[in-house]
PDB file of N, CA and C in Angstrom:
ATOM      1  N   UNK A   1       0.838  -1.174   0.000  1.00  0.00           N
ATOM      2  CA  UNK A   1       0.000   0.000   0.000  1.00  0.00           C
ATOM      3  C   UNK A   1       0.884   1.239   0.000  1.00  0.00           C
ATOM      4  N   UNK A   2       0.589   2.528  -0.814  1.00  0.00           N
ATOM      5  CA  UNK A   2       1.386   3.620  -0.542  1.00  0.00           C
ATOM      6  C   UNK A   2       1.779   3.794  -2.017  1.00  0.00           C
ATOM      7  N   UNK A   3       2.601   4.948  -2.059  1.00  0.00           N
ATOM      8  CA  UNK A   3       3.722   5.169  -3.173  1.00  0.00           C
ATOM      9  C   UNK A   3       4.985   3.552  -3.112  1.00  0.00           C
ATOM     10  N   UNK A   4       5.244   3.636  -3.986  1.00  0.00           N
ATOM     11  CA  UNK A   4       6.295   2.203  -4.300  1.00  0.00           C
ATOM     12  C   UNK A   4       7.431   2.300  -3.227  1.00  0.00           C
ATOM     13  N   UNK A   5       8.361   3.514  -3.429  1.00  0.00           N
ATOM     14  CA  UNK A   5       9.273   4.265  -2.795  1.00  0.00           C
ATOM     15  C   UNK A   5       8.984   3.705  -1.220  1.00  0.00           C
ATOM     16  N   UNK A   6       7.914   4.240  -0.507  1.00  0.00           N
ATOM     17  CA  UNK A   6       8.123   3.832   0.883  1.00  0.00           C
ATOM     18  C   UNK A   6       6.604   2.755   1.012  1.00  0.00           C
ATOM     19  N   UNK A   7       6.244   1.922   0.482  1.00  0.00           N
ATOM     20  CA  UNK A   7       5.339   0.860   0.133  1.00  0.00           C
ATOM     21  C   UNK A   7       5.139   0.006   1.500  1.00  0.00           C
ATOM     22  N   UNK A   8       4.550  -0.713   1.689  1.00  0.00           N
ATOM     23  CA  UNK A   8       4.252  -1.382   3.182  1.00  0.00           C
ATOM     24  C   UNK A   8       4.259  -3.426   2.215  1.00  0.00           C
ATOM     25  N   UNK A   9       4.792  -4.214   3.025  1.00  0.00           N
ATOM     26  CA  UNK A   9       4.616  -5.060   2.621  1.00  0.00           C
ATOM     27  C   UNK A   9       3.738  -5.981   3.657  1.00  0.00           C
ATOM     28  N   UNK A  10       3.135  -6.834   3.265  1.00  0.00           N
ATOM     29  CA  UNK A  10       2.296  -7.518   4.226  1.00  0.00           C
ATOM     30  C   UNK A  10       2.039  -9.163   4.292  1.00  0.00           C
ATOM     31  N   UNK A  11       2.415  -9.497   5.127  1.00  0.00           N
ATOM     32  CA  UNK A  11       2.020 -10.835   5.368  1.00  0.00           C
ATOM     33  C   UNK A  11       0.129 -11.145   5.801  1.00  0.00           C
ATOM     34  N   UNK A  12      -0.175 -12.009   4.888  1.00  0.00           N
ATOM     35  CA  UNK A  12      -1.676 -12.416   5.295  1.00  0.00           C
ATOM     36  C   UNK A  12      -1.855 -13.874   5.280  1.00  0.00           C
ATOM     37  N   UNK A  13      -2.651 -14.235   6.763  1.00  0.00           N
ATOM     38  CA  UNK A  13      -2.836 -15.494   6.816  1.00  0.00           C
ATOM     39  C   UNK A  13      -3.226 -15.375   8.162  1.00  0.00           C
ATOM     40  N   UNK A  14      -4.696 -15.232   7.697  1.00  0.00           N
ATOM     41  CA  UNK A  14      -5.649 -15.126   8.831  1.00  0.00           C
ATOM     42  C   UNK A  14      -5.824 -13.788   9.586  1.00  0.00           C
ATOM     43  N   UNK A  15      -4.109 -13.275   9.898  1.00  0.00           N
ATOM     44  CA  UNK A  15      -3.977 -12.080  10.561  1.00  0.00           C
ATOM     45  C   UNK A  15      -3.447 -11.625   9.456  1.00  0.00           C
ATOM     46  N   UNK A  16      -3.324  -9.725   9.193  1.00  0.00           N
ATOM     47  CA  UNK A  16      -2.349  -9.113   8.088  1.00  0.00           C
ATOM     48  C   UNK A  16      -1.751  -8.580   9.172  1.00  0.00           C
ATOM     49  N   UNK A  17      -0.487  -8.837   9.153  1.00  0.00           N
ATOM     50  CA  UNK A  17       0.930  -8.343   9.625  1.00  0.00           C
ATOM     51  C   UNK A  17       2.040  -7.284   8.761  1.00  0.00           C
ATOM     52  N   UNK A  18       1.817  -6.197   9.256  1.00  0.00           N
ATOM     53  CA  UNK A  18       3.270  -5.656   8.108  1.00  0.00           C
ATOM     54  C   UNK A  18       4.694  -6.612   8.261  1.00  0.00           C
ATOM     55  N   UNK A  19       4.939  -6.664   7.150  1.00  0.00           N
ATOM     56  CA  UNK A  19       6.551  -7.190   7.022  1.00  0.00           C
ATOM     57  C   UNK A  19       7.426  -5.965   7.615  1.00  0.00           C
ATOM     58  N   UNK A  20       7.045  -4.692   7.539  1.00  0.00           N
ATOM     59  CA  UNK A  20       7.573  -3.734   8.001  1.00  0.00           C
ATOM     60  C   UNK A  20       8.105  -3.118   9.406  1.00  0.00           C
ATOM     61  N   UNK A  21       7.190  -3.218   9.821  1.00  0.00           N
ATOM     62  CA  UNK A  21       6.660  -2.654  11.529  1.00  0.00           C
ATOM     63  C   UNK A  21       6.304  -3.599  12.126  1.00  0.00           C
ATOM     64  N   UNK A  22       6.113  -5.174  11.533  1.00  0.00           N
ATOM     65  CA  UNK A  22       5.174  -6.233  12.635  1.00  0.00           C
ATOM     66  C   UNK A  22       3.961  -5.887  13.442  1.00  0.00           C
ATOM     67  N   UNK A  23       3.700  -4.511  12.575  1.00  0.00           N
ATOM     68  CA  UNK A  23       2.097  -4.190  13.234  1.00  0.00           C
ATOM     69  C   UNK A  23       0.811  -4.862  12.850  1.00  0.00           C
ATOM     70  N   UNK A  24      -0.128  -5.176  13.287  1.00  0.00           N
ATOM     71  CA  UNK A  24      -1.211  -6.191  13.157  1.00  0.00           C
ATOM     72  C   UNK A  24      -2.403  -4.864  12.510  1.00  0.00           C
ATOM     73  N   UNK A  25      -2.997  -5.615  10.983  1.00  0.00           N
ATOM     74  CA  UNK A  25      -4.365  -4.823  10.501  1.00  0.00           C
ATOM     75  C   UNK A  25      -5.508  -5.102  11.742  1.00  0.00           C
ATOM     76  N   UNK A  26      -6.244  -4.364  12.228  1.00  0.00           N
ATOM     77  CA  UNK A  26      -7.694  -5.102  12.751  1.00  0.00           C
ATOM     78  C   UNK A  26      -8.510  -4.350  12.565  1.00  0.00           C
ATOM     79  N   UNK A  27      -9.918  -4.525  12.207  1.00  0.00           N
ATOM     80  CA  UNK A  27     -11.366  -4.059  12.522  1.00  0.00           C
ATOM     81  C   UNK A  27     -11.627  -3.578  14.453  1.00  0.00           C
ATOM     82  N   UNK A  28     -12.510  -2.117  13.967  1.00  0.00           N
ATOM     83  CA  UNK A  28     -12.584  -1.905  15.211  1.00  0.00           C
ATOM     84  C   UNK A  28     -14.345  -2.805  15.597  1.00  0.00           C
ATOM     85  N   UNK A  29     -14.379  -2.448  16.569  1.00  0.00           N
ATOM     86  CA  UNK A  29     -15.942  -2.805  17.329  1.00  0.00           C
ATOM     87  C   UNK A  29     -16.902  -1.944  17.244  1.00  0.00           C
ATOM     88  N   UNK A  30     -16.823  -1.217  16.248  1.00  0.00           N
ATOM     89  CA  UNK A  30     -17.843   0.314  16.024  1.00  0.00           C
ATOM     90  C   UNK A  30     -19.151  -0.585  15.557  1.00  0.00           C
ATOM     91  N   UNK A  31     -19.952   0.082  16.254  1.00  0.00           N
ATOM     92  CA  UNK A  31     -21.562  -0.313  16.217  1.00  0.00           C
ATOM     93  C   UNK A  31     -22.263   0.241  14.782  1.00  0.00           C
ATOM     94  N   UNK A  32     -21.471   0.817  13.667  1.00  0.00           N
ATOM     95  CA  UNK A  32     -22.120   1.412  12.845  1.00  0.00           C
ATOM     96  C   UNK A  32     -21.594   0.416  11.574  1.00  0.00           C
ATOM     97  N   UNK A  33     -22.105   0.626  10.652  1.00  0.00           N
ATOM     98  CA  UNK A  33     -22.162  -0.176   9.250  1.00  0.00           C
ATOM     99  C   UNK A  33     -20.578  -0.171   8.541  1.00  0.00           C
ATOM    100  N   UNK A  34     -19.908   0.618   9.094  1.00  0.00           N
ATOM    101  CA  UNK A  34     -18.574   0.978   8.718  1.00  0.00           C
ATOM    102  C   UNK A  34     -17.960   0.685   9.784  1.00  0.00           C
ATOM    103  N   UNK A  35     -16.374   0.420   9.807  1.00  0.00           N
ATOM    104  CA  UNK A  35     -15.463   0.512  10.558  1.00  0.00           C
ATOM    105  C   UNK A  35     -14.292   0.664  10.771  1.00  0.00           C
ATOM    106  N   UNK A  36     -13.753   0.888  11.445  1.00  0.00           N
ATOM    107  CA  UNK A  36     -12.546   1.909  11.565  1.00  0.00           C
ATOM    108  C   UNK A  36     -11.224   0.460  11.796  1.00  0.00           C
ATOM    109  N   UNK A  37     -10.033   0.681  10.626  1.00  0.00           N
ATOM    110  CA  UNK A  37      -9.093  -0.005  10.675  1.00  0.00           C
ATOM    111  C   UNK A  37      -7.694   0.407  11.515  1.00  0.00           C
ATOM    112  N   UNK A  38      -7.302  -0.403  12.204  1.00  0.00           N
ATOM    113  CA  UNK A  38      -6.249   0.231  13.284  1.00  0.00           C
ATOM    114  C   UNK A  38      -4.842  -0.720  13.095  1.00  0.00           C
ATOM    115  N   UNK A  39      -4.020  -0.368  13.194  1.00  0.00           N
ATOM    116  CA  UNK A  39      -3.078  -1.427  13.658  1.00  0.00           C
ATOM    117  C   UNK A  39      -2.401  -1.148  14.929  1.00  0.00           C
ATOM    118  N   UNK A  40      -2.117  -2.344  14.986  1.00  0.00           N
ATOM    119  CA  UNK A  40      -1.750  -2.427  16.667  1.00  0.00           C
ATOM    120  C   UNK A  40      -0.451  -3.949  16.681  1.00  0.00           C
ATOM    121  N   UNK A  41       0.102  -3.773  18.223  1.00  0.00           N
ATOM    122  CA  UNK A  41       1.183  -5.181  18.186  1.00  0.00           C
ATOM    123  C   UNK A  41       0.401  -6.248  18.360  1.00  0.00           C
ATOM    124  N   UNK A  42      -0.971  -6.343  18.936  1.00  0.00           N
ATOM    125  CA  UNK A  42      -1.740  -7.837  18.672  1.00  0.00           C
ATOM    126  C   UNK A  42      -2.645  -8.030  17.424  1.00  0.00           C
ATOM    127  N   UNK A  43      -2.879  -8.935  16.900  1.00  0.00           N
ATOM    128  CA  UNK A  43      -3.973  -9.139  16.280  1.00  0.00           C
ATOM    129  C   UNK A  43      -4.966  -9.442  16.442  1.00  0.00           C
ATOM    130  N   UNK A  44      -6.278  -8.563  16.834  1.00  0.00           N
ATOM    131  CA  UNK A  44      -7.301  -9.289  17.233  1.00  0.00           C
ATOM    132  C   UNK A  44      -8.247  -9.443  15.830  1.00  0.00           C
ATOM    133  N   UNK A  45      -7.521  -9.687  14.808  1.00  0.00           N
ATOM    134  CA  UNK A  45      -8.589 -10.303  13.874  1.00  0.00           C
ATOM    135  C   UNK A  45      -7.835 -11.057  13.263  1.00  0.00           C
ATOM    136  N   UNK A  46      -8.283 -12.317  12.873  1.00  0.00           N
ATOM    137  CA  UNK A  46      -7.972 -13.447  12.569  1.00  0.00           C
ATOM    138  C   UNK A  46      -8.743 -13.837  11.469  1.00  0.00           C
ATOM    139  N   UNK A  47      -9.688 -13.097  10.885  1.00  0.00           N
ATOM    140  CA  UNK A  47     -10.647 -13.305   9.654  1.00  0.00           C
ATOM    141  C   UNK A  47     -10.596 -12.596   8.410  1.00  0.00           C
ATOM    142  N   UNK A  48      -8.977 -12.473   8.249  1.00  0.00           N
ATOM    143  CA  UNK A  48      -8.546 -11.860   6.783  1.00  0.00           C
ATOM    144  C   UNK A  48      -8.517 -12.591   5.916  1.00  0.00           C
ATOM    145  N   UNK A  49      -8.894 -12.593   4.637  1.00  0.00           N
ATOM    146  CA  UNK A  49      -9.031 -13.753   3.940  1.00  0.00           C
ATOM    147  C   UNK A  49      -8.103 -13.113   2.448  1.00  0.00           C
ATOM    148  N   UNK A  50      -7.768 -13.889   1.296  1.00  0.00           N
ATOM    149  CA  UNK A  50      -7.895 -13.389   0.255  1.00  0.00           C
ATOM    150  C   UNK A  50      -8.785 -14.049  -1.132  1.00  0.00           C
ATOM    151  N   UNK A  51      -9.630 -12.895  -1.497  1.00  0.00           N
ATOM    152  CA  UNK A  51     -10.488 -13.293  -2.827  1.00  0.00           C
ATOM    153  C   UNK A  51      -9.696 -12.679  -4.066  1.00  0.00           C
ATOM    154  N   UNK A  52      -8.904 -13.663  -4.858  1.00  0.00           N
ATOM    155  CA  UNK A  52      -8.275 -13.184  -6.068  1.00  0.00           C
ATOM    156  C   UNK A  52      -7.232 -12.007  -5.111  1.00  0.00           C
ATOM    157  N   UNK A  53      -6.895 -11.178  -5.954  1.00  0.00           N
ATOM    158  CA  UNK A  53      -6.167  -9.890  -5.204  1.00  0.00           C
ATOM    159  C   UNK A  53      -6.869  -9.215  -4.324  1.00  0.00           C
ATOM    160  N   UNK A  54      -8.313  -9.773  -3.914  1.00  0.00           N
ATOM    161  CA  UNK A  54      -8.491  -8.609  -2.825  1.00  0.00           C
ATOM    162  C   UNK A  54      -8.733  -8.768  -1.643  1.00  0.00           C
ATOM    163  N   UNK A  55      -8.415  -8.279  -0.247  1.00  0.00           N
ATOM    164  CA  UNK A  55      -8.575  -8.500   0.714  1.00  0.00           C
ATOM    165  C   UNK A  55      -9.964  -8.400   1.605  1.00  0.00           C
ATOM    166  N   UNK A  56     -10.546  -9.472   2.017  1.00  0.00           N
ATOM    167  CA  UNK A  56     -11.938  -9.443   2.431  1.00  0.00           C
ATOM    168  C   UNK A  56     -11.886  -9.925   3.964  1.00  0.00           C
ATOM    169  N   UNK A  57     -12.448  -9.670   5.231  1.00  0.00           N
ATOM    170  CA  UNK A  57     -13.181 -10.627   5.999  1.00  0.00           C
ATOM    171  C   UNK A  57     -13.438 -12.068   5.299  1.00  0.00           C
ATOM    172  N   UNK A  58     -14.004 -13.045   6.100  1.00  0.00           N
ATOM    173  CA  UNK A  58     -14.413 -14.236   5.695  1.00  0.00           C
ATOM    174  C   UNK A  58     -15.770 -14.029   5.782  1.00  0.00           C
ATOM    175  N   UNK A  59     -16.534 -15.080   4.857  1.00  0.00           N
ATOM    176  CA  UNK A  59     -17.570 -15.228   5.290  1.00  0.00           C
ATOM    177  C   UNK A  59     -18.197 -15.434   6.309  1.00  0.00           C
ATOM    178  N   UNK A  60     -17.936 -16.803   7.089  1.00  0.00           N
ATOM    179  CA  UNK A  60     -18.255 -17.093   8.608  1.00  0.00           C
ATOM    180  C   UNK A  60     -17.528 -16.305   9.792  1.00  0.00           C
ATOM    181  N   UNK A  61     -17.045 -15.198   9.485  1.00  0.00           N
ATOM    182  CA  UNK A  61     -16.563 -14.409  10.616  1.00  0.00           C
ATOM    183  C   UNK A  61     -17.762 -13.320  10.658  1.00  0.00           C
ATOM    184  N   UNK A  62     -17.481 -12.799  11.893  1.00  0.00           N
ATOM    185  CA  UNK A  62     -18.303 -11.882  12.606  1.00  0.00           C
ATOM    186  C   UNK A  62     -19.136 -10.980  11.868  1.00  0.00           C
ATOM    187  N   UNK A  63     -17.862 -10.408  10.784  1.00  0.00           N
ATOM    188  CA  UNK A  63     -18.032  -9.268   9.598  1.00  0.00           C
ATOM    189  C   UNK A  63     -18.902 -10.062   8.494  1.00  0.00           C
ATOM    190  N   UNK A  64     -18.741 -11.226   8.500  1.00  0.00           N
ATOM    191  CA  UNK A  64     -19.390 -11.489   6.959  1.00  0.00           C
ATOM    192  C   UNK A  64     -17.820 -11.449   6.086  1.00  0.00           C
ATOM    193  N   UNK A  65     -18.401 -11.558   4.784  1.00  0.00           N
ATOM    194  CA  UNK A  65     -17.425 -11.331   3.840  1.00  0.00           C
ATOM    195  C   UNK A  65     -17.623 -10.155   3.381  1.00  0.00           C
ATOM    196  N   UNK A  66     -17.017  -9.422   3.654  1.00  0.00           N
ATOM    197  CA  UNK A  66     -16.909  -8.023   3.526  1.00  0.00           C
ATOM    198  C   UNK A  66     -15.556  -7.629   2.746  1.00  0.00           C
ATOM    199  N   UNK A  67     -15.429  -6.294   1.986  1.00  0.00           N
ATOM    200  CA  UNK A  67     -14.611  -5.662   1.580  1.00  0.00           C
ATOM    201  C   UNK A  67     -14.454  -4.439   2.274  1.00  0.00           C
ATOM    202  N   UNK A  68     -12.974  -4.051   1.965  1.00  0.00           N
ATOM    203  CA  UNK A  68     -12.547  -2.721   2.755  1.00  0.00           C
ATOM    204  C   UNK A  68     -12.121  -1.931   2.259  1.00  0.00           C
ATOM    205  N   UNK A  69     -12.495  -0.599   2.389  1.00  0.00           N
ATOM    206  CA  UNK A  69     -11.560   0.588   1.701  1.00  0.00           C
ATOM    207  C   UNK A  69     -11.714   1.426   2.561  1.00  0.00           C
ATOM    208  N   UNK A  70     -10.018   2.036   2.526  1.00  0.00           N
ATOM    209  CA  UNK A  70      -9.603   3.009   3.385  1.00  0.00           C
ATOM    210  C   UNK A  70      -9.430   4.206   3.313  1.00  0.00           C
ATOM    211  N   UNK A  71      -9.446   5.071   3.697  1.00  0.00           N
ATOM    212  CA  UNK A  71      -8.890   6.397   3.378  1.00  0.00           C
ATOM    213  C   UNK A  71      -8.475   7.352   4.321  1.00  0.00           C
ATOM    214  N   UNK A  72      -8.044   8.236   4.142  1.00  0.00           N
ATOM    215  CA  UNK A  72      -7.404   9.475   5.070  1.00  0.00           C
ATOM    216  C   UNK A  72      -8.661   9.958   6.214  1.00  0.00           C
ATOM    217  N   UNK A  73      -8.219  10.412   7.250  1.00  0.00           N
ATOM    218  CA  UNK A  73      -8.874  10.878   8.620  1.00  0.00           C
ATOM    219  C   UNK A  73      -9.855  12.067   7.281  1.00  0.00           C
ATOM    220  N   UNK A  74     -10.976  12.239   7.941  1.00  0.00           N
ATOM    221  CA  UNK A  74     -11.974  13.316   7.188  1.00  0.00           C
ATOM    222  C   UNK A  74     -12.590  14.202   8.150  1.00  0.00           C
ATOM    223  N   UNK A  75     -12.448  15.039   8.125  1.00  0.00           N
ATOM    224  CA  UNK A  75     -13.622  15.998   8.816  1.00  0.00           C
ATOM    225  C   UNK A  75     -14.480  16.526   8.376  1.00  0.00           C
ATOM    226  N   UNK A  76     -15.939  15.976   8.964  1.00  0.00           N
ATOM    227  CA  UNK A  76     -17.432  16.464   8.137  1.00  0.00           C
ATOM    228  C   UNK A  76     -17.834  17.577   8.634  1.00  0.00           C
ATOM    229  N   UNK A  77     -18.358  18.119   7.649  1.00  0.00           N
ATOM    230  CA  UNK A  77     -18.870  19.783   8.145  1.00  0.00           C
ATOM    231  C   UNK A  77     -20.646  19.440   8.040  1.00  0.00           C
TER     232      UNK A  77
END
């Protein structure tokens, strides 16, 4: 993810781990239809899957099979 130059590499298998930082991807616990991606030194999600190139939840996990897209902090007016 990123420009090439300073790019993040990632291990996936079950958990996504940077190859970089050894920081762990996870889903937060937000009660709303969306949710907020964090990394942290544990992994508390274990339901990363991959479909073709893209990274989903699993089906039988909590989320469903879900897709994710991220973007920059926003402030709504």
């Amino acid at each position: 993810m990123g420009p090439e130059a300073s790019s993040e590499y990632f291990n996936i298998n079950g958990s996504i781990q940077s190859a970089n930082t050894s920081l762990y991807l996870n889903v937060g616990s937000d009660s709303t239809s969306y949710k907020t991606l964090t990394f942290g030194t544990a992994a508390s999600t274990s339901a990363w899957a991959l479909e073709g190139d893209t990274i989903i939840t699993a089906q039988g996990s909590t989320w469903g099979r879900r897709e994710y897209l991220t973007c920059a902090d926003l402030t709504l007016m």
